[in-house]
PDB file of N, CA and C in Angstrom:
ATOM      1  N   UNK A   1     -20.144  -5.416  -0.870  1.00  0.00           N
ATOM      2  CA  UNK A   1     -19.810  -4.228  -1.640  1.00  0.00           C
ATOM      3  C   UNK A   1     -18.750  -3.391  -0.923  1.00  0.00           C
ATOM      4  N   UNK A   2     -19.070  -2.920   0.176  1.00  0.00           N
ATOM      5  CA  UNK A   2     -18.181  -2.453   0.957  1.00  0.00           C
ATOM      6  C   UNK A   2     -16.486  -3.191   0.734  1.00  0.00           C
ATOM      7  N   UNK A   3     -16.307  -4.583   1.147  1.00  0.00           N
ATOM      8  CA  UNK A   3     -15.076  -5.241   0.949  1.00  0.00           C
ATOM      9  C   UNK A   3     -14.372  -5.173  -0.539  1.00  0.00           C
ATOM     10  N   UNK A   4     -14.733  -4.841  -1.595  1.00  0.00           N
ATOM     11  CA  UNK A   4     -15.192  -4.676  -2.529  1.00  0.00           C
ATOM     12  C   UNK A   4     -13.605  -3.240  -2.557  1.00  0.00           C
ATOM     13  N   UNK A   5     -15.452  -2.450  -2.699  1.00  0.00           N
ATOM     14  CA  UNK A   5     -14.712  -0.685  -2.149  1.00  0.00           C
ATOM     15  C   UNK A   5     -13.481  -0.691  -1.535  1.00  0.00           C
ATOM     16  N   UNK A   6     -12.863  -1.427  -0.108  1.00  0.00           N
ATOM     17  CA  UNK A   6     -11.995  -1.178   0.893  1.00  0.00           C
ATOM     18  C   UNK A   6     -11.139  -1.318  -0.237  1.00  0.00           C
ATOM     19  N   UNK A   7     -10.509  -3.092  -0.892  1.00  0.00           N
ATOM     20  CA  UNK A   7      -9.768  -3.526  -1.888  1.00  0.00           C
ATOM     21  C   UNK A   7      -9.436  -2.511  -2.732  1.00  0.00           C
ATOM     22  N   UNK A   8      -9.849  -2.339  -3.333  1.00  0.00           N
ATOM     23  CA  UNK A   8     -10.026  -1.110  -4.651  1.00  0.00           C
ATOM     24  C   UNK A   8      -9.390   0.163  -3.960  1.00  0.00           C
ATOM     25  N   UNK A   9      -9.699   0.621  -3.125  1.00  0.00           N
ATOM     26  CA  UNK A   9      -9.307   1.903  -2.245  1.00  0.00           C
ATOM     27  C   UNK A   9      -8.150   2.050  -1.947  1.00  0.00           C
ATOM     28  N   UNK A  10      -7.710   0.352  -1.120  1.00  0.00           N
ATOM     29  CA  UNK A  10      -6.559   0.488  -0.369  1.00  0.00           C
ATOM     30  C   UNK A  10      -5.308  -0.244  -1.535  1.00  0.00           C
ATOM     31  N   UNK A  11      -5.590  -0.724  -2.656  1.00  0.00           N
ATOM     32  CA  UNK A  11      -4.766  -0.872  -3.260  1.00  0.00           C
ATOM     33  C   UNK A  11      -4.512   0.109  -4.645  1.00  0.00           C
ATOM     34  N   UNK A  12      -5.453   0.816  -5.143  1.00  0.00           N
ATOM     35  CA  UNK A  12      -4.989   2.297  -5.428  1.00  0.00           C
ATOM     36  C   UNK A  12      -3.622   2.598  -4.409  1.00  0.00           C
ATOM     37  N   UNK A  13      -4.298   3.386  -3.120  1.00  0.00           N
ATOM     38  CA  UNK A  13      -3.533   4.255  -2.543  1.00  0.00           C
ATOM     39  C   UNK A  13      -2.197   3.136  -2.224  1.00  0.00           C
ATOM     40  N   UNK A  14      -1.652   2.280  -1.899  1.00  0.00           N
ATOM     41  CA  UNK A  14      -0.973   1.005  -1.994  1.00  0.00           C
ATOM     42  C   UNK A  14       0.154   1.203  -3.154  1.00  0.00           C
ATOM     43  N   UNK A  15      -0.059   1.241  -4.362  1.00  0.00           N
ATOM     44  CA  UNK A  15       0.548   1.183  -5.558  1.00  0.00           C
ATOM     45  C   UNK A  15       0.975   2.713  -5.782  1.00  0.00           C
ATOM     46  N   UNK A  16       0.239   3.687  -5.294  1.00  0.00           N
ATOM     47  CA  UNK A  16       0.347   5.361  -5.272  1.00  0.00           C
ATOM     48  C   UNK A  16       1.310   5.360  -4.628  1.00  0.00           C
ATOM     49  N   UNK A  17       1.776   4.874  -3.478  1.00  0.00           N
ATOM     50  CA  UNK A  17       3.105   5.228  -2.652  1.00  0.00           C
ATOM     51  C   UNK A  17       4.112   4.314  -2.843  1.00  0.00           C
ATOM     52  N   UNK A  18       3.672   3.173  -3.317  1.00  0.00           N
ATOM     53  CA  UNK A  18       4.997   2.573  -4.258  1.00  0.00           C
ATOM     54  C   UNK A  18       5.580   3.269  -5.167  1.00  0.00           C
ATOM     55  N   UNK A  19       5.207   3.632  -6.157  1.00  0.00           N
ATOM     56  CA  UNK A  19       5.270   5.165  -6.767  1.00  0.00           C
ATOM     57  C   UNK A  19       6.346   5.917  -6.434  1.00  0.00           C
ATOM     58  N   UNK A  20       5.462   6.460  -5.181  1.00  0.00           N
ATOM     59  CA  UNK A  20       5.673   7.640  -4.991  1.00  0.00           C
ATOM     60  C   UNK A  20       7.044   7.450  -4.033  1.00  0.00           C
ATOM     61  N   UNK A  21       7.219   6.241  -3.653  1.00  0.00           N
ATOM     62  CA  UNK A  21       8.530   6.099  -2.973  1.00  0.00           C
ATOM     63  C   UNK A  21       9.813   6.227  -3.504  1.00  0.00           C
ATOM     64  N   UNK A  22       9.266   5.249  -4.812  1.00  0.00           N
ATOM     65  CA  UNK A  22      10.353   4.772  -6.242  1.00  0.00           C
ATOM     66  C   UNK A  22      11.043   6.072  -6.662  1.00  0.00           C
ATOM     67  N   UNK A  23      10.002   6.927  -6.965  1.00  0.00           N
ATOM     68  CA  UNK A  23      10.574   7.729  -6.957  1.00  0.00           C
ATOM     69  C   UNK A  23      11.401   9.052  -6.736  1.00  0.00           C
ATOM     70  N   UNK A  24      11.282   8.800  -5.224  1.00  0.00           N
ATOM     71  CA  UNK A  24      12.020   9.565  -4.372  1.00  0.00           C
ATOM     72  C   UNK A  24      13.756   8.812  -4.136  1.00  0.00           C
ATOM     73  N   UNK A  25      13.448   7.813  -4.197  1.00  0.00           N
ATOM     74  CA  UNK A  25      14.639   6.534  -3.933  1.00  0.00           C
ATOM     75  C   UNK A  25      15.600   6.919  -5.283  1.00  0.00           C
ATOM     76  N   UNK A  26      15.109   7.542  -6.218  1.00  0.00           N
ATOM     77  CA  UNK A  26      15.997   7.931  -7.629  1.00  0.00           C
ATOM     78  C   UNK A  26      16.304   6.665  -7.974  1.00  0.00           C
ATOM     79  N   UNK A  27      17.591   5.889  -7.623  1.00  0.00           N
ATOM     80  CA  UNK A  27      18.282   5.254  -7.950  1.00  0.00           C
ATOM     81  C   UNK A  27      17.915   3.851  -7.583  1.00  0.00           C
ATOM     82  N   UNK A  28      16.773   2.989  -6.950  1.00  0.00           N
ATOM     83  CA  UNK A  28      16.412   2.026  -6.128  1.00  0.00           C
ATOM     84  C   UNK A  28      17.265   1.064  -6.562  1.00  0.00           C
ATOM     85  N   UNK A  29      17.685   0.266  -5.751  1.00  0.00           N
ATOM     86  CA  UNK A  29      18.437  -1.045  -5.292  1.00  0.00           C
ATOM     87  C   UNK A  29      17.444  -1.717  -4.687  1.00  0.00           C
ATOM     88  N   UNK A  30      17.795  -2.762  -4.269  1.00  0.00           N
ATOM     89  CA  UNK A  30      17.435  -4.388  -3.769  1.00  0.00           C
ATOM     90  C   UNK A  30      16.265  -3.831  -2.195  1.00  0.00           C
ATOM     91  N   UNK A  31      17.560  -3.133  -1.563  1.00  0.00           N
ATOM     92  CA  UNK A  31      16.960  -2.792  -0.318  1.00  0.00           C
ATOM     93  C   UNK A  31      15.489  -1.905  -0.193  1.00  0.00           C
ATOM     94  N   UNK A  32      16.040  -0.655  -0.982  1.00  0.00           N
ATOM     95  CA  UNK A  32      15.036   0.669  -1.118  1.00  0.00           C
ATOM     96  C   UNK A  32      13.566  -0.252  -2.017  1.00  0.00           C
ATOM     97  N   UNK A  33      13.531  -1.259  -3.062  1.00  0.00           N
ATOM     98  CA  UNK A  33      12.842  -1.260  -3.349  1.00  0.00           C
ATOM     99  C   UNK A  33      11.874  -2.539  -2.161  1.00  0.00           C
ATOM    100  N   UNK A  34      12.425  -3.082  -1.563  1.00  0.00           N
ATOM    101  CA  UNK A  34      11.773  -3.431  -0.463  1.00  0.00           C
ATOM    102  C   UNK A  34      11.055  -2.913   0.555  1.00  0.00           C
ATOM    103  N   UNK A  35      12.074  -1.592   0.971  1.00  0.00           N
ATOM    104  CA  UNK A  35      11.135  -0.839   2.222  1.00  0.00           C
ATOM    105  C   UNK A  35       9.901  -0.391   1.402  1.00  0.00           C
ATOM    106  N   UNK A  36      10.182  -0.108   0.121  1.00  0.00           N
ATOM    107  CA  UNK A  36       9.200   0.389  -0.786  1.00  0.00           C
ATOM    108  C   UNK A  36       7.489  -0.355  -0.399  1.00  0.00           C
ATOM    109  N   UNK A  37       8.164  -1.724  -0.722  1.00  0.00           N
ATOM    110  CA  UNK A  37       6.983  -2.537  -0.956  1.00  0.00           C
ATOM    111  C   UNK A  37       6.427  -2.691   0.380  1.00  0.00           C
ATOM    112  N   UNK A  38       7.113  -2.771   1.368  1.00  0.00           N
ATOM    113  CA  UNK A  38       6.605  -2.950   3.228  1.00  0.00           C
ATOM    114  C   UNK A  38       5.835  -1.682   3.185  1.00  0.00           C
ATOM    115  N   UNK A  39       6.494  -0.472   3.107  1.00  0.00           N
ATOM    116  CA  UNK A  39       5.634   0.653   3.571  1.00  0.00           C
ATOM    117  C   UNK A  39       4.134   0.594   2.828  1.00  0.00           C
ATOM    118  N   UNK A  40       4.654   0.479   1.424  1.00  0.00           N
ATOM    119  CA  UNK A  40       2.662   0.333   0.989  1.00  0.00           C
ATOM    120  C   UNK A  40       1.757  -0.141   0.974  1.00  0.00           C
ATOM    121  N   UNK A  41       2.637  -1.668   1.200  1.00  0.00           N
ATOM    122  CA  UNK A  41       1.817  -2.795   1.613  1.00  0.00           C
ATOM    123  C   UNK A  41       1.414  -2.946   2.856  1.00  0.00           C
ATOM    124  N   UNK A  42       1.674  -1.956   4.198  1.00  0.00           N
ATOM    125  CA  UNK A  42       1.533  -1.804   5.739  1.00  0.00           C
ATOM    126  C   UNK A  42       0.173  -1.025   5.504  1.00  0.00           C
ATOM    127  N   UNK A  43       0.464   0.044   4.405  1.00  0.00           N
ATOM    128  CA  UNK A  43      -0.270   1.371   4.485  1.00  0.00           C
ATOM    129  C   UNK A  43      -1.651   0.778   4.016  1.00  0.00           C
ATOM    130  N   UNK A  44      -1.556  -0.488   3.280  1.00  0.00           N
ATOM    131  CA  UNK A  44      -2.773  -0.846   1.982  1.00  0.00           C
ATOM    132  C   UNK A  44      -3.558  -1.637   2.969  1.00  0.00           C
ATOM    133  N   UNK A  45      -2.721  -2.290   4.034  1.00  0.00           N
ATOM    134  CA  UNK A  45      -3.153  -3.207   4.961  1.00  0.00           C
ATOM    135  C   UNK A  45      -4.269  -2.132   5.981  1.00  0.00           C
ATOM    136  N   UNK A  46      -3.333  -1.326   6.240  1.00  0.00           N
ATOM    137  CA  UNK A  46      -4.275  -0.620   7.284  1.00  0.00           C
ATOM    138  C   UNK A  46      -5.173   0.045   6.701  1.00  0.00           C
ATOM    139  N   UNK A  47      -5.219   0.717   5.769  1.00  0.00           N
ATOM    140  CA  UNK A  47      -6.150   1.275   5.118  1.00  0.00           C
ATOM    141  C   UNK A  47      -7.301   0.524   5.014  1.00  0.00           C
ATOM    142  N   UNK A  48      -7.308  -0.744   4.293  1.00  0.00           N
ATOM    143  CA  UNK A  48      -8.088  -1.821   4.211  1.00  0.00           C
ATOM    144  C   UNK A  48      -9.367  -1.889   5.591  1.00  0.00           C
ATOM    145  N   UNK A  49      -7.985  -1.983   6.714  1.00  0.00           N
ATOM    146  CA  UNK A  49      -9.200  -2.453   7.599  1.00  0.00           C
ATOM    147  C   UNK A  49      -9.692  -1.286   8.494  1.00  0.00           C
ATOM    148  N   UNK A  50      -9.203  -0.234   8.048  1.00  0.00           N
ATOM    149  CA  UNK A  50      -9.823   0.970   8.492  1.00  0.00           C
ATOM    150  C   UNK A  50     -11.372   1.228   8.091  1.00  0.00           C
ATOM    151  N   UNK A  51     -11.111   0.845   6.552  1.00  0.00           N
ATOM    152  CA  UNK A  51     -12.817   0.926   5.961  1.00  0.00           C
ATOM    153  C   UNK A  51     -13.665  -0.012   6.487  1.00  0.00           C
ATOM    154  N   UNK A  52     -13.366  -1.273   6.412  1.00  0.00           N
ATOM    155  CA  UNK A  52     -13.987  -2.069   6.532  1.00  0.00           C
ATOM    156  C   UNK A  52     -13.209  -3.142   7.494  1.00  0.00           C
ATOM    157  N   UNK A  53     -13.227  -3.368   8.774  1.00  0.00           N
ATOM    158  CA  UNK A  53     -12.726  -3.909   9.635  1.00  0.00           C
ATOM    159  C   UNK A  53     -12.837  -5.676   9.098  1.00  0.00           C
ATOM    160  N   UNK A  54     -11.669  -6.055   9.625  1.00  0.00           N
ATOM    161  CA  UNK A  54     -11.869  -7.850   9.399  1.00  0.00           C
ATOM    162  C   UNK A  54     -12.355  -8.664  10.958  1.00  0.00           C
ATOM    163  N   UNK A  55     -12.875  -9.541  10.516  1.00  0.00           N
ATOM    164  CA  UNK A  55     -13.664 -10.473  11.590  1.00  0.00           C
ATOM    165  C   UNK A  55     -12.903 -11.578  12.081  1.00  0.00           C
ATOM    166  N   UNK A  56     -12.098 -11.496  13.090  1.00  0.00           N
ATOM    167  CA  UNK A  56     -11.117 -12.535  13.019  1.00  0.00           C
ATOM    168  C   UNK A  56     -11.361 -13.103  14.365  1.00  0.00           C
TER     169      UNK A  56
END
């Protein structure tokens, strides 16, 4: 349940700053919409295992 929760959590907030990047970027190109996707996808990553740590 928990892993569950983390998913759900961290890809909300994930897609929220894709968003929220896009549209600061006004005009996005090739590049901007890349850092886009690294930063939220870093942020969704860590978030993730903040809640719920992975067993590796």
């Amino acid at each position: 349940m928990k892993k569950k929760f983390a998913f759900i959590v961290s890809s909300i907030v994930g897609i929220f700053i894709f968003i929220a990047w896009m549209s600061m970027a006004g005009s996005p190109h090739v590049v901007e919409t890349g850092m886009g996707f690294a930063i939220s996808l870093g942020v969704a990553l860590w978030l993730n295992y903040k809640i719920c740590p992975w067993d590796i």
